[in-house]
Protein backbone atom coordinates (compact mmCIF):
# COMPACT_ATOMS: atom_id res chain seq x y z
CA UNK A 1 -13.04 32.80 -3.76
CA UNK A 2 -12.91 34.57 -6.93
CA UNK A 3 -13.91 37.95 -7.61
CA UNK A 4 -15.46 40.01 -10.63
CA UNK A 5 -14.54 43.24 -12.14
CA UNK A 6 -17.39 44.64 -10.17
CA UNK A 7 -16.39 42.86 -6.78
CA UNK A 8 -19.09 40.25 -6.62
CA UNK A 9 -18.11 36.83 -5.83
CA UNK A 10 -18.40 33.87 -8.52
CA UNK A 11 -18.22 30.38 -7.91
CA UNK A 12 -14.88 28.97 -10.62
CA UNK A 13 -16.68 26.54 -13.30
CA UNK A 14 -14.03 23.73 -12.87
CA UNK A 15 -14.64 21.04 -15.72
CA UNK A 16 -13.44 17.50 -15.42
CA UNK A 17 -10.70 18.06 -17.65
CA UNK A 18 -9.77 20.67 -15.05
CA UNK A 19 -9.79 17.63 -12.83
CA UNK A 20 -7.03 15.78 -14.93
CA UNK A 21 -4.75 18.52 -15.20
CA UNK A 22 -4.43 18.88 -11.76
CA UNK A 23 -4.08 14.98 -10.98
CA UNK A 24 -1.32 14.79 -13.44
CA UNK A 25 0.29 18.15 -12.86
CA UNK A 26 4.40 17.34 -11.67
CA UNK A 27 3.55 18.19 -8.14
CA UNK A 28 0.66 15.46 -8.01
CA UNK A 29 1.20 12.77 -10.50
CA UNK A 30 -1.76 10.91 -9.63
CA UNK A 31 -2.80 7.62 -10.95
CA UNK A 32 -5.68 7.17 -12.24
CA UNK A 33 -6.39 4.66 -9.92
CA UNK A 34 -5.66 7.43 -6.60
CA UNK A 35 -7.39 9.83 -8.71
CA UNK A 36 -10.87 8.06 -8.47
CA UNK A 37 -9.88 7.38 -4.66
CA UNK A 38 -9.85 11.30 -4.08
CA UNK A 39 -13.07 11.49 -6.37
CA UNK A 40 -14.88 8.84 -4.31
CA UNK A 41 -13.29 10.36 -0.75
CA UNK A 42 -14.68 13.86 -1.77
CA UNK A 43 -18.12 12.63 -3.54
CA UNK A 44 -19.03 9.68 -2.44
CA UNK A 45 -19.11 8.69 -6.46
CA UNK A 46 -17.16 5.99 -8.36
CA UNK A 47 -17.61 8.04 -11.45
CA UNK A 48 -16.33 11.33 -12.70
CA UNK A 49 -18.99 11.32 -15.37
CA UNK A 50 -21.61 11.54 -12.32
CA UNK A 51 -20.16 14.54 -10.87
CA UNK A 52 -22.25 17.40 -10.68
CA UNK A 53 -20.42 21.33 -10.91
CA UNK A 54 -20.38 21.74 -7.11
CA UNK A 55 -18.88 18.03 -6.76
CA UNK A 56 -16.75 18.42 -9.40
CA UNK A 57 -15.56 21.87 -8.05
CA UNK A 58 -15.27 19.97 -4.53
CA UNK A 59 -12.85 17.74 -6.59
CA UNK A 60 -10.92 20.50 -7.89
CA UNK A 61 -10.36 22.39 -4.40
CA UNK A 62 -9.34 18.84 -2.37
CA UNK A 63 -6.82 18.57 -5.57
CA UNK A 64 -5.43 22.00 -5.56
CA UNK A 65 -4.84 21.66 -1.67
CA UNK A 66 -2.99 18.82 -2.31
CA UNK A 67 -1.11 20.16 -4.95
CA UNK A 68 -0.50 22.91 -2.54
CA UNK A 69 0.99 21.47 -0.36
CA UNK A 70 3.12 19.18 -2.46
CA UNK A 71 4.47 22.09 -3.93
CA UNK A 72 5.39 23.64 -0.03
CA UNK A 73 7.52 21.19 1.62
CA UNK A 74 8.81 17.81 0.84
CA UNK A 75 9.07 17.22 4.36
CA UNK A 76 6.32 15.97 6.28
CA UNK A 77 3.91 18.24 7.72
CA UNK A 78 0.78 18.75 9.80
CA UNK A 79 -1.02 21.77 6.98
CA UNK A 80 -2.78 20.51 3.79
CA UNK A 81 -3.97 17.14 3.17
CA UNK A 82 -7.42 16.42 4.45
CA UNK A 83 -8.54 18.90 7.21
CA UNK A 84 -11.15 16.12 9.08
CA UNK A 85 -7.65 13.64 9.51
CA UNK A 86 -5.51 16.85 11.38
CA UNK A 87 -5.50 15.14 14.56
CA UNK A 88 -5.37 11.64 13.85
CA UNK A 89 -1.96 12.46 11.63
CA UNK A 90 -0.59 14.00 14.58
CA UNK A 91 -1.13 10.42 16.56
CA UNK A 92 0.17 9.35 13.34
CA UNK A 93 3.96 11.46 14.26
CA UNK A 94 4.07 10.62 17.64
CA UNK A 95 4.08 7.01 16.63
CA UNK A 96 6.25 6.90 13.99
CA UNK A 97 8.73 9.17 15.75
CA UNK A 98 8.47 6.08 18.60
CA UNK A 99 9.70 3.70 15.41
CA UNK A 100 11.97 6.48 14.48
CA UNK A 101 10.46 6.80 11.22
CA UNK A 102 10.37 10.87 11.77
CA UNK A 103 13.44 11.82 9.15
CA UNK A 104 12.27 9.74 6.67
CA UNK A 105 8.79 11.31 5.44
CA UNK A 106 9.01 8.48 2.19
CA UNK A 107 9.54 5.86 4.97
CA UNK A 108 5.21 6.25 6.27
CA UNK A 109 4.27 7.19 2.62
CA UNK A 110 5.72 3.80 1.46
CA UNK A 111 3.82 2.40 4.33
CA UNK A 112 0.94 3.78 3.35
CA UNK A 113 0.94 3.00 -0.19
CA UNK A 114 1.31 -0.60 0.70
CA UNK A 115 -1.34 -0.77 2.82
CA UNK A 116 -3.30 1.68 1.57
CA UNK A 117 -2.90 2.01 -2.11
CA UNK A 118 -2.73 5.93 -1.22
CA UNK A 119 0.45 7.98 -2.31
CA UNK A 120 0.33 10.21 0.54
CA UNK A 121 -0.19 10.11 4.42
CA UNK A 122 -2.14 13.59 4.10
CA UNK A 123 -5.22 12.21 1.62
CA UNK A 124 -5.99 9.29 4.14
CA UNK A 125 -9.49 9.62 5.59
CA UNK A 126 -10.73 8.86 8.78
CA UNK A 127 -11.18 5.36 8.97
CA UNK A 128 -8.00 4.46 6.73
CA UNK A 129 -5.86 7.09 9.62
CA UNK A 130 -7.25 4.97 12.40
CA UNK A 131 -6.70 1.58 10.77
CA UNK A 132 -2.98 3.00 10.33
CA UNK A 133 -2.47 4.39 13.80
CA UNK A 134 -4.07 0.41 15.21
CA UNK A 135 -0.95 -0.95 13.19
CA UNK A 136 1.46 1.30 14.33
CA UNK A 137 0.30 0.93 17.79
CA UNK A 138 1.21 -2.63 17.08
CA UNK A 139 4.27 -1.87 15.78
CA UNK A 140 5.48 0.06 18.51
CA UNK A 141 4.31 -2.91 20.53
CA UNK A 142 6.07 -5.55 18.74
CA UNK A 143 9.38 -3.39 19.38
CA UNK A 144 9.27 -2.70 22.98
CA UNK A 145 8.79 -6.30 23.25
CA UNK A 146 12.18 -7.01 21.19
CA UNK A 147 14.05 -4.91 23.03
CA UNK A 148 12.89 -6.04 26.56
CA UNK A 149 13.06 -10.21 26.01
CA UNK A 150 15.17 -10.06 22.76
CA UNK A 151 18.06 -8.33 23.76
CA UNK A 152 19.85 -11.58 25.50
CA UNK A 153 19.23 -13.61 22.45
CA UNK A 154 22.26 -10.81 20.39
């Protein structure tokens, strides 16, 4: 929160170009078309132009985490991203670890992107995090079963 000179808290007037600039900052580099998926996560709205200040200020804070947290690690990590998905991205790094995905952070992005048309495992939501963890349950599945009745067929 932002302070005045006299100590009393303001709310920051963000402004949809505010918005852009932080999509397309170098830690972000959002496309247009994830940038509207983060607007539509946070607001429920398909249009930035619909956005009212304490959306669009909504906007600008789910952004600025994000750019956050690009900024403080390239590896993967459990901080930033969207709080409400904390726990199901954990789930998330037991799994892939189990695939041996864990030293490759780009290796579950890619995966997500694909499926997901999302750049980053943090900015999933709910749903889309459960949908992933169902196909990496599968995954997992699909190995275990290799290595128990493949392993005569090498």
């Amino acid at each position: 929160m932002a302070y005045s000179s006299r100590g009393r808290s303001y709310a920051p007037h963000y402004t949809i170009k505010t918005i852009w600039g932080l999509a397309k900052s170098p830690e972000l580099l959002l496309s247009d078309e994830d940038l509207y998926s983060i607007i539509y996560r946070e607001t429920g709205k398909e249009s930035m132009r619909k956005l009212n200040q304490k959306e669009i200020n909504k906007v600008c804070s789910a952004l600025s985490e994000m750019k956050d947290s690009a900024k403080g690690s390239k590896s993967r990590t459990d901080v930033g991203g969207n709080k409400l998905t904390k726990e199901q991205r954990r789930k998330i790094y037991m799994l892939t670890e189990e695939l041996g995905w864990n030293n490759n952070n780009a290796r579950i992005n890619g995966f997500v992107k694909k499926m997901f048309k999302v750049e980053r495992l943090e900015w999933l939501n709910n749903n889309q995090c459960s949908r992933l963890i169902e196909m990496l349950k599968s995954m997992v599945d699909r190995e275990a079963s290799k290595k128990e009745g493949g392993s005569n067929g090498n």
